[in-house]
N, C-alpha and C. Protein backbone atom coordinates (compact mmCIF):
# COMPACT_ATOMS: atom_id res chain seq x y z
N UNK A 1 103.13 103.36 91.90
CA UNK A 1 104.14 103.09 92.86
C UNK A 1 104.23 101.62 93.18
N UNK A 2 105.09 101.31 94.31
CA UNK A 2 105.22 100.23 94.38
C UNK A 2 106.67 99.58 94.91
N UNK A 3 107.31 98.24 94.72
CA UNK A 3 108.66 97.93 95.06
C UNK A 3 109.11 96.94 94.52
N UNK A 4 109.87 96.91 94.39
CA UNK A 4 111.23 95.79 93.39
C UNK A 4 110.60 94.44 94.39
N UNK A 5 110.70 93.44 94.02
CA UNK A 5 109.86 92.01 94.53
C UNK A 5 111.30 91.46 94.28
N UNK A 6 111.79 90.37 95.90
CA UNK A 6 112.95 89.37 95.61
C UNK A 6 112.70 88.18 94.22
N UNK A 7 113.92 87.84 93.69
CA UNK A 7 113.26 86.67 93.17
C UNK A 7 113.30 85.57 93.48
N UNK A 8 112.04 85.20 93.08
CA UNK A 8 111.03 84.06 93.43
C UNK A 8 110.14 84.04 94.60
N UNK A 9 110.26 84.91 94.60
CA UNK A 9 109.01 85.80 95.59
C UNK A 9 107.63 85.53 95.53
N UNK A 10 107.06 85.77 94.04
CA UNK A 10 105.58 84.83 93.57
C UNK A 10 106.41 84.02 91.97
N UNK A 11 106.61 82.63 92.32
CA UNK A 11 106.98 81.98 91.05
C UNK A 11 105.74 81.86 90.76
N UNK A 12 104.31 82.09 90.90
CA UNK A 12 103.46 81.81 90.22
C UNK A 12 102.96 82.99 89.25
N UNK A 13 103.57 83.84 89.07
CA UNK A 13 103.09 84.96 88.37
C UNK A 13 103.31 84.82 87.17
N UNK A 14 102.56 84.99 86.17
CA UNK A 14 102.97 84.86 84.74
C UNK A 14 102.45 85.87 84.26
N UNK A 15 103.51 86.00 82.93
CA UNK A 15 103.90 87.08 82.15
C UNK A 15 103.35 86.77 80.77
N UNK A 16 102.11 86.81 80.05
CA UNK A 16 101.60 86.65 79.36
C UNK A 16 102.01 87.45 77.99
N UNK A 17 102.86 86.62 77.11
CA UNK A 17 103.77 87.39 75.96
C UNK A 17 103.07 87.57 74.62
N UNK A 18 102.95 87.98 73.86
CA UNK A 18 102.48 87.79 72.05
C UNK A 18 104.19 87.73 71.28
N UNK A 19 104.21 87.13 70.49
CA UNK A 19 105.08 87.22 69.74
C UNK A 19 106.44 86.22 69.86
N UNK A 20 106.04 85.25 71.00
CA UNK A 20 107.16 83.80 70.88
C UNK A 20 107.48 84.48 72.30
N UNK A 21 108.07 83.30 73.32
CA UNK A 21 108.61 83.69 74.46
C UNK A 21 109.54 84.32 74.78
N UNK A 22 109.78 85.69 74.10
CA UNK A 22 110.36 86.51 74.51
C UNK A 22 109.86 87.89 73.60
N UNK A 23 108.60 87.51 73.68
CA UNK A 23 107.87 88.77 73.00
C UNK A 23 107.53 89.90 74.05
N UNK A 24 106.51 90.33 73.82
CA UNK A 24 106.55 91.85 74.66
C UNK A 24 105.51 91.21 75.73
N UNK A 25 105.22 91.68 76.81
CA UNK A 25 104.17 91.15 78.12
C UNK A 25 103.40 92.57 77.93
N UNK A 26 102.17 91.90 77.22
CA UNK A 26 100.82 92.54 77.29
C UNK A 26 99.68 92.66 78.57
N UNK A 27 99.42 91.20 79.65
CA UNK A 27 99.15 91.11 80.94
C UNK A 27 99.94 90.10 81.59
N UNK A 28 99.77 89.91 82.95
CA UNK A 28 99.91 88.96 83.73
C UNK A 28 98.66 87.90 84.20
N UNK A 29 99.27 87.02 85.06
CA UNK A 29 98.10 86.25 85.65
C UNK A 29 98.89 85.21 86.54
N UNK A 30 97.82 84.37 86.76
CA UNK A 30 98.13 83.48 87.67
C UNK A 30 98.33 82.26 87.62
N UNK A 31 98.93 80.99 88.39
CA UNK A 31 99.59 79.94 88.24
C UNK A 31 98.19 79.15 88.43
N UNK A 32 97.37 78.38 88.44
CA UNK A 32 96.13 77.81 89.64
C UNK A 32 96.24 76.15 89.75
N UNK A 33 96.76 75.94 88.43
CA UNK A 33 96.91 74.39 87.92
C UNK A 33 97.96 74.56 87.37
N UNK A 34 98.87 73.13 87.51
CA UNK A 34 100.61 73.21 86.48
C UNK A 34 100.25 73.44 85.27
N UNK A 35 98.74 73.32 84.52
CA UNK A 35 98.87 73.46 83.23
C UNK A 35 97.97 74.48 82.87
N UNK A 36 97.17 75.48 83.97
CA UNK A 36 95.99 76.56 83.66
C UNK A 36 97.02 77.64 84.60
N UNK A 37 96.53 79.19 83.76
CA UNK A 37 96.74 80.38 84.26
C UNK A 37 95.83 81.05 84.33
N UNK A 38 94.83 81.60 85.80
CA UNK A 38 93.86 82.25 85.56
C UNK A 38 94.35 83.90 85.14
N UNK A 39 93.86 84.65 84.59
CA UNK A 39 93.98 86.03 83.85
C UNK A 39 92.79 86.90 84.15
N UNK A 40 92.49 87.69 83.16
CA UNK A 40 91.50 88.90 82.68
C UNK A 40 91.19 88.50 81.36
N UNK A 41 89.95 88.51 80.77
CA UNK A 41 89.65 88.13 79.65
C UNK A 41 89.66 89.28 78.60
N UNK A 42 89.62 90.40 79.58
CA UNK A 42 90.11 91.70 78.29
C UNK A 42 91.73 91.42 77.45
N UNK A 43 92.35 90.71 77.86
CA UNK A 43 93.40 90.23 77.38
C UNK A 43 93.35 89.70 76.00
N UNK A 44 92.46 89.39 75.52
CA UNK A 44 92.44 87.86 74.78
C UNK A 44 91.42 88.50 73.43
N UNK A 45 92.19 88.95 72.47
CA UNK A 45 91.40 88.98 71.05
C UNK A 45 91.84 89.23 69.56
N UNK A 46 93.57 88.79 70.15
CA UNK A 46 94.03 88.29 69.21
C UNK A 46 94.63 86.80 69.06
N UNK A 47 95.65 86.43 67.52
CA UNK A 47 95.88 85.51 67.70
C UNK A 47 96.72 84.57 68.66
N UNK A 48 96.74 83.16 68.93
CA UNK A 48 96.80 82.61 70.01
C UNK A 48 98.18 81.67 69.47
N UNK A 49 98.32 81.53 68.49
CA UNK A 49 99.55 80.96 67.64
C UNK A 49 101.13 81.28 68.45
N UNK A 50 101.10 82.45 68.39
CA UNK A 50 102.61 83.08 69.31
C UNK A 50 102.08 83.44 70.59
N UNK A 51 101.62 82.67 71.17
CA UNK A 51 101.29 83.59 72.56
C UNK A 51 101.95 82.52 73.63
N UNK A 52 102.43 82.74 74.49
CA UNK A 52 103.59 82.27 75.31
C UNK A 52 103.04 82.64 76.57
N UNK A 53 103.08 81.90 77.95
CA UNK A 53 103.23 82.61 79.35
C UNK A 53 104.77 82.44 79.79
N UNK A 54 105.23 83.18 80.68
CA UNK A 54 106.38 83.20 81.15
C UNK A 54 106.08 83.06 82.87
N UNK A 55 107.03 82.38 83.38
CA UNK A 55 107.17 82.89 84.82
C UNK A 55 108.98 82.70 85.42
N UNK A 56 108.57 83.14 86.88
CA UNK A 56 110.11 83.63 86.99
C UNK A 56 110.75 84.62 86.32
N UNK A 57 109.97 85.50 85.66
CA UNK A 57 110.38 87.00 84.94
C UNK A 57 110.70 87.92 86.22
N UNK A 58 111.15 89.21 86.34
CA UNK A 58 112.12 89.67 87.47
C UNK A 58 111.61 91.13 86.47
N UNK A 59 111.44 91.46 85.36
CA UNK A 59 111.18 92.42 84.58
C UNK A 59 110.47 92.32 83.44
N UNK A 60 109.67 92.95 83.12
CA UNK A 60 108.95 92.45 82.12
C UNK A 60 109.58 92.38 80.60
N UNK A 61 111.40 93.05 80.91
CA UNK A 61 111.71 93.01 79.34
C UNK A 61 112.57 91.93 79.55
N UNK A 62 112.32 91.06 80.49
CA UNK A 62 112.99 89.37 80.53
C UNK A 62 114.32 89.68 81.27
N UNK A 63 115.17 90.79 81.81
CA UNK A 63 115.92 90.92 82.55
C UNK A 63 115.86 90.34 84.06
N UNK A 64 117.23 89.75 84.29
CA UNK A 64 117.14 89.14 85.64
C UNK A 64 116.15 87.75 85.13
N UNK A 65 115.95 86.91 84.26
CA UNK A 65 115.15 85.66 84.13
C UNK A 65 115.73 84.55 83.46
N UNK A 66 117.49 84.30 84.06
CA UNK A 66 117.97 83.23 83.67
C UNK A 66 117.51 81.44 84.35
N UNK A 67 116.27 81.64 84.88
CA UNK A 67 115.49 80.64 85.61
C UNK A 67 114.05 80.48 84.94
N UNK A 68 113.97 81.62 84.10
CA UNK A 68 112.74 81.95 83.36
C UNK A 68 111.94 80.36 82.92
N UNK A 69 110.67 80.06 83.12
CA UNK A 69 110.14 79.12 82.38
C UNK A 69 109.23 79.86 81.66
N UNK A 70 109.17 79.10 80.18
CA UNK A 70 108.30 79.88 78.87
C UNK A 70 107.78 78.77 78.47
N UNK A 71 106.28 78.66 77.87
CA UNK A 71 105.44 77.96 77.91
C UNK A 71 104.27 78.16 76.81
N UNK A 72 104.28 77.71 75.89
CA UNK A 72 103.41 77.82 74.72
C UNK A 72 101.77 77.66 75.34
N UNK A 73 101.07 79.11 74.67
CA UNK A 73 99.08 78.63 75.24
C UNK A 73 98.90 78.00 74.29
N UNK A 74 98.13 76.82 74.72
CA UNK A 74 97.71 76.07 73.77
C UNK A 74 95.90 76.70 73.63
N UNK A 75 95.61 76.67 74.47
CA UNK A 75 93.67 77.18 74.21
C UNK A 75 93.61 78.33 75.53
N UNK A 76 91.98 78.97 75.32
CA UNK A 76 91.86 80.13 76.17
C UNK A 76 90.30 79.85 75.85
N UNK A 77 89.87 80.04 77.58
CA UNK A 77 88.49 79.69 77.68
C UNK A 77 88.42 81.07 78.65
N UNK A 78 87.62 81.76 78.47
CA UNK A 78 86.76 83.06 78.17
C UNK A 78 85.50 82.76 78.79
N UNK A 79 85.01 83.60 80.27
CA UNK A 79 84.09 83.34 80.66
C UNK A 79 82.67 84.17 79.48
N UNK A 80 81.91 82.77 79.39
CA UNK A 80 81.03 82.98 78.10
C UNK A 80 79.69 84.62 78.11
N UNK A 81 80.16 84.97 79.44
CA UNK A 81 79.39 86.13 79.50
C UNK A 81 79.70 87.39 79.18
N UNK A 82 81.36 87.21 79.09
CA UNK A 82 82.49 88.61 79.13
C UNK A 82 81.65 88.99 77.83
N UNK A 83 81.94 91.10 78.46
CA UNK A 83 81.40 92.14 77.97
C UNK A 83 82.54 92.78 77.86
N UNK A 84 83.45 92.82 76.43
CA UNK A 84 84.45 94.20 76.60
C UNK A 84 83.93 95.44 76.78
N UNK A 85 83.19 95.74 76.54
CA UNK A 85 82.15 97.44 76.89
C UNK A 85 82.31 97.51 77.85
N UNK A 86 81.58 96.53 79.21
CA UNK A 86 81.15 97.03 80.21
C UNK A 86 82.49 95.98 81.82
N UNK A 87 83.60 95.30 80.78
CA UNK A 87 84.21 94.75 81.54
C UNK A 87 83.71 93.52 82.51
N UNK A 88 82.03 93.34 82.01
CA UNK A 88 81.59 92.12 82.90
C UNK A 88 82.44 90.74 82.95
N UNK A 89 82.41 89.96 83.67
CA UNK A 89 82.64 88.89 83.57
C UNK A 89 84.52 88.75 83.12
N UNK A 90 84.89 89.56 83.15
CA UNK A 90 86.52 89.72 82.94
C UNK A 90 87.60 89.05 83.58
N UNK A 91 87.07 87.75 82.84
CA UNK A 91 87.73 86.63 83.43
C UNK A 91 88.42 85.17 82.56
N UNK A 92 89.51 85.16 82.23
CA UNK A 92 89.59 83.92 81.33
C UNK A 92 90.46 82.85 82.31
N UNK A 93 90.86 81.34 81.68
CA UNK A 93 92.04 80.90 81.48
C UNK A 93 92.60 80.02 80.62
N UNK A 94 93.55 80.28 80.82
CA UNK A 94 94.80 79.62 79.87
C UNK A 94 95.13 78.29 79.67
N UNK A 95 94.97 77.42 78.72
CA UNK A 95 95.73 75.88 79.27
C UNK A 95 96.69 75.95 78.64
N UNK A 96 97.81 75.34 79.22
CA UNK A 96 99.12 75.27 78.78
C UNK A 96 99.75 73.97 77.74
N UNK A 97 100.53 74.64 76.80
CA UNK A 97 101.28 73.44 76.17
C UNK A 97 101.27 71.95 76.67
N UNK A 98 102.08 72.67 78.01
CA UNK A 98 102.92 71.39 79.30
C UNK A 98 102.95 72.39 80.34
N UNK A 99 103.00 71.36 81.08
CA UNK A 99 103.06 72.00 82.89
C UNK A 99 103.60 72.35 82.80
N UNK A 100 103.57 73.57 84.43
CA UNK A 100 104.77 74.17 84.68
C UNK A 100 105.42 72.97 85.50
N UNK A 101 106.29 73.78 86.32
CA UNK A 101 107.19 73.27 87.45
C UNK A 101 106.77 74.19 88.53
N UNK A 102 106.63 75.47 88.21
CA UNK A 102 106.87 76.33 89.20
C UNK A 102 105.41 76.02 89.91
N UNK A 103 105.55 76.68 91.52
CA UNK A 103 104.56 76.70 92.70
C UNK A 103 103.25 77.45 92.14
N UNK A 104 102.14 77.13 92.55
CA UNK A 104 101.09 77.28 91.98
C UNK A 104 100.73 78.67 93.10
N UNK A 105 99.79 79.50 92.82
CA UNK A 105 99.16 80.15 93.63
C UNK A 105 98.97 80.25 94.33
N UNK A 106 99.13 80.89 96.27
CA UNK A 106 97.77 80.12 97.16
C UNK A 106 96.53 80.82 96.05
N UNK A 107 95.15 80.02 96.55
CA UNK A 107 93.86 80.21 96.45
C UNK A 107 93.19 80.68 97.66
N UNK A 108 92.39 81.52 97.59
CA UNK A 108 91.68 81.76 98.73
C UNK A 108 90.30 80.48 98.88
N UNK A 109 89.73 80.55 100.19
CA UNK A 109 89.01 79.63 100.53
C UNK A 109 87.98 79.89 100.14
N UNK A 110 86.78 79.11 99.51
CA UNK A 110 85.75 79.73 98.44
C UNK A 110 84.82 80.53 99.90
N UNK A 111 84.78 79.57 100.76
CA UNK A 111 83.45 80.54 101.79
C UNK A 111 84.31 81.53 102.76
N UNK A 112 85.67 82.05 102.06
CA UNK A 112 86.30 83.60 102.49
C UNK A 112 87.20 83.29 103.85
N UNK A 113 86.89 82.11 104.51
CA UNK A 113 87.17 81.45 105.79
C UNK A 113 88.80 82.22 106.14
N UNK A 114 89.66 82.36 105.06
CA UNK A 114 90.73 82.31 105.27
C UNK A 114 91.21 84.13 104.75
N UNK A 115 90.16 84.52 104.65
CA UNK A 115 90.41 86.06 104.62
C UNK A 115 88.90 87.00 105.00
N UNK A 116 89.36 87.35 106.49
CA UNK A 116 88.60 88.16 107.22
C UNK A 116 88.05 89.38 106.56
N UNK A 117 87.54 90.22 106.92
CA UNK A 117 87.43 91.72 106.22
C UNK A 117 88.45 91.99 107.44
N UNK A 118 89.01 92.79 106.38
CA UNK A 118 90.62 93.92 107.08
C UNK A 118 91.56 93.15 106.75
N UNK A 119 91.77 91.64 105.79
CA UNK A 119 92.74 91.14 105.34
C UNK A 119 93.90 91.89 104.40
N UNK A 120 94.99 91.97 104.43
CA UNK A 120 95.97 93.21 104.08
C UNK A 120 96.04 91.96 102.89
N UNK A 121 95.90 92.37 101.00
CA UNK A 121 96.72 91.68 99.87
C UNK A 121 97.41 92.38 99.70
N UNK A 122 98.19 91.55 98.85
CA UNK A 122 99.40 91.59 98.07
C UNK A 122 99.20 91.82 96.14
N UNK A 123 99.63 93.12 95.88
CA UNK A 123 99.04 92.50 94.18
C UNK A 123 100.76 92.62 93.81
N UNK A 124 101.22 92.00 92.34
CA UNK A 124 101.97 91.78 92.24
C UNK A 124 101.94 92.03 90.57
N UNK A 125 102.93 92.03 89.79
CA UNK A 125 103.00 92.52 88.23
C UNK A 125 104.19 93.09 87.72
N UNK A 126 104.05 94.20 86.60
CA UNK A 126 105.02 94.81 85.96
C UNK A 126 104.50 96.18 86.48
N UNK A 127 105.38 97.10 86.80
CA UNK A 127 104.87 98.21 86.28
C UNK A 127 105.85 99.19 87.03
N UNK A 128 105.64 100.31 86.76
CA UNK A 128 106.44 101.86 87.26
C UNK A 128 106.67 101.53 88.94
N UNK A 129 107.73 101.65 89.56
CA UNK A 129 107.89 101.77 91.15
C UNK A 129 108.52 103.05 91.50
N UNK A 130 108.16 103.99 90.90
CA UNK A 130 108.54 105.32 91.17
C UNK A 130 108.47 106.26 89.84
N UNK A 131 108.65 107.50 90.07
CA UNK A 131 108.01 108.51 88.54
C UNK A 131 108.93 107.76 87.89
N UNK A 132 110.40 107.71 88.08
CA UNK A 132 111.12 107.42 86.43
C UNK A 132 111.34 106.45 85.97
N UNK A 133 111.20 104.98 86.94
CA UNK A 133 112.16 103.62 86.47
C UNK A 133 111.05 102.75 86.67
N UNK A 134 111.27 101.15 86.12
CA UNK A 134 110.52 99.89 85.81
C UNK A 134 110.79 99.20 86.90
């Protein structure tokens, strides 16, 4: 479940493509630096040649993204402990071709300062917002 998001609601969300920037979106991730996207490292074990981030996507089949920025990965650094078995450490990121433009992430505050316990998130992505539609 879930709900249709205005656009530009999170311009930092990226749409992590295979196959040239307007290939299919395998995961998402995040904006953190104009030129890094933090992710999931279960993502990452094929080739890196066609792999594209997108942001300003509205759908993951690129509908509604005439603002769209697409962005060639240039490298992917893989926290050196990740376990696909056991999902440890499931954590990469991305450096980019070239910067973005678009607004970067907030970050949370490393010593939590800025999120209490009982803090309400927000997650954000592609996916089903009801049994039948995208």
């Amino acid at each position: 479940g879930g709900s249709d998001a205005n656009a530009g609601k999170f311009p930092y969300l990226a749409s992590l493509r295979s196959g040239g920037p307007y290939g299919d979106t395998f995961c998402g991730g995040a904006l953190i630096a104009p030129q890094y996207v933090l992710t999931a490292g279960h993502c990452f074990e094929g080739d890196l040649n066609d792999m594209y981030v997108s942001f300003g996507m509205l759908h993951s089949s690129g509908k509604g993204s005439n603002k769209a920025e697409h962005i060639r990965v240039s490298e992917i650094f893989r926290h050196p402990n990740f376990n696909l078995t056991w999902l440890a450490y499931d954590v990469a990121v991305l450096k980019l071709e070239t910067p973005s433009t678009k607004k970067l992430a907030p970050l949370a505050a490393a010593d939590g300062s800025n999120n209490p316990p009982g803090t309400v998130a927000t997650v954000a992505g592609w996916g089903m917002v009801s049994n039948e539609t995208y």
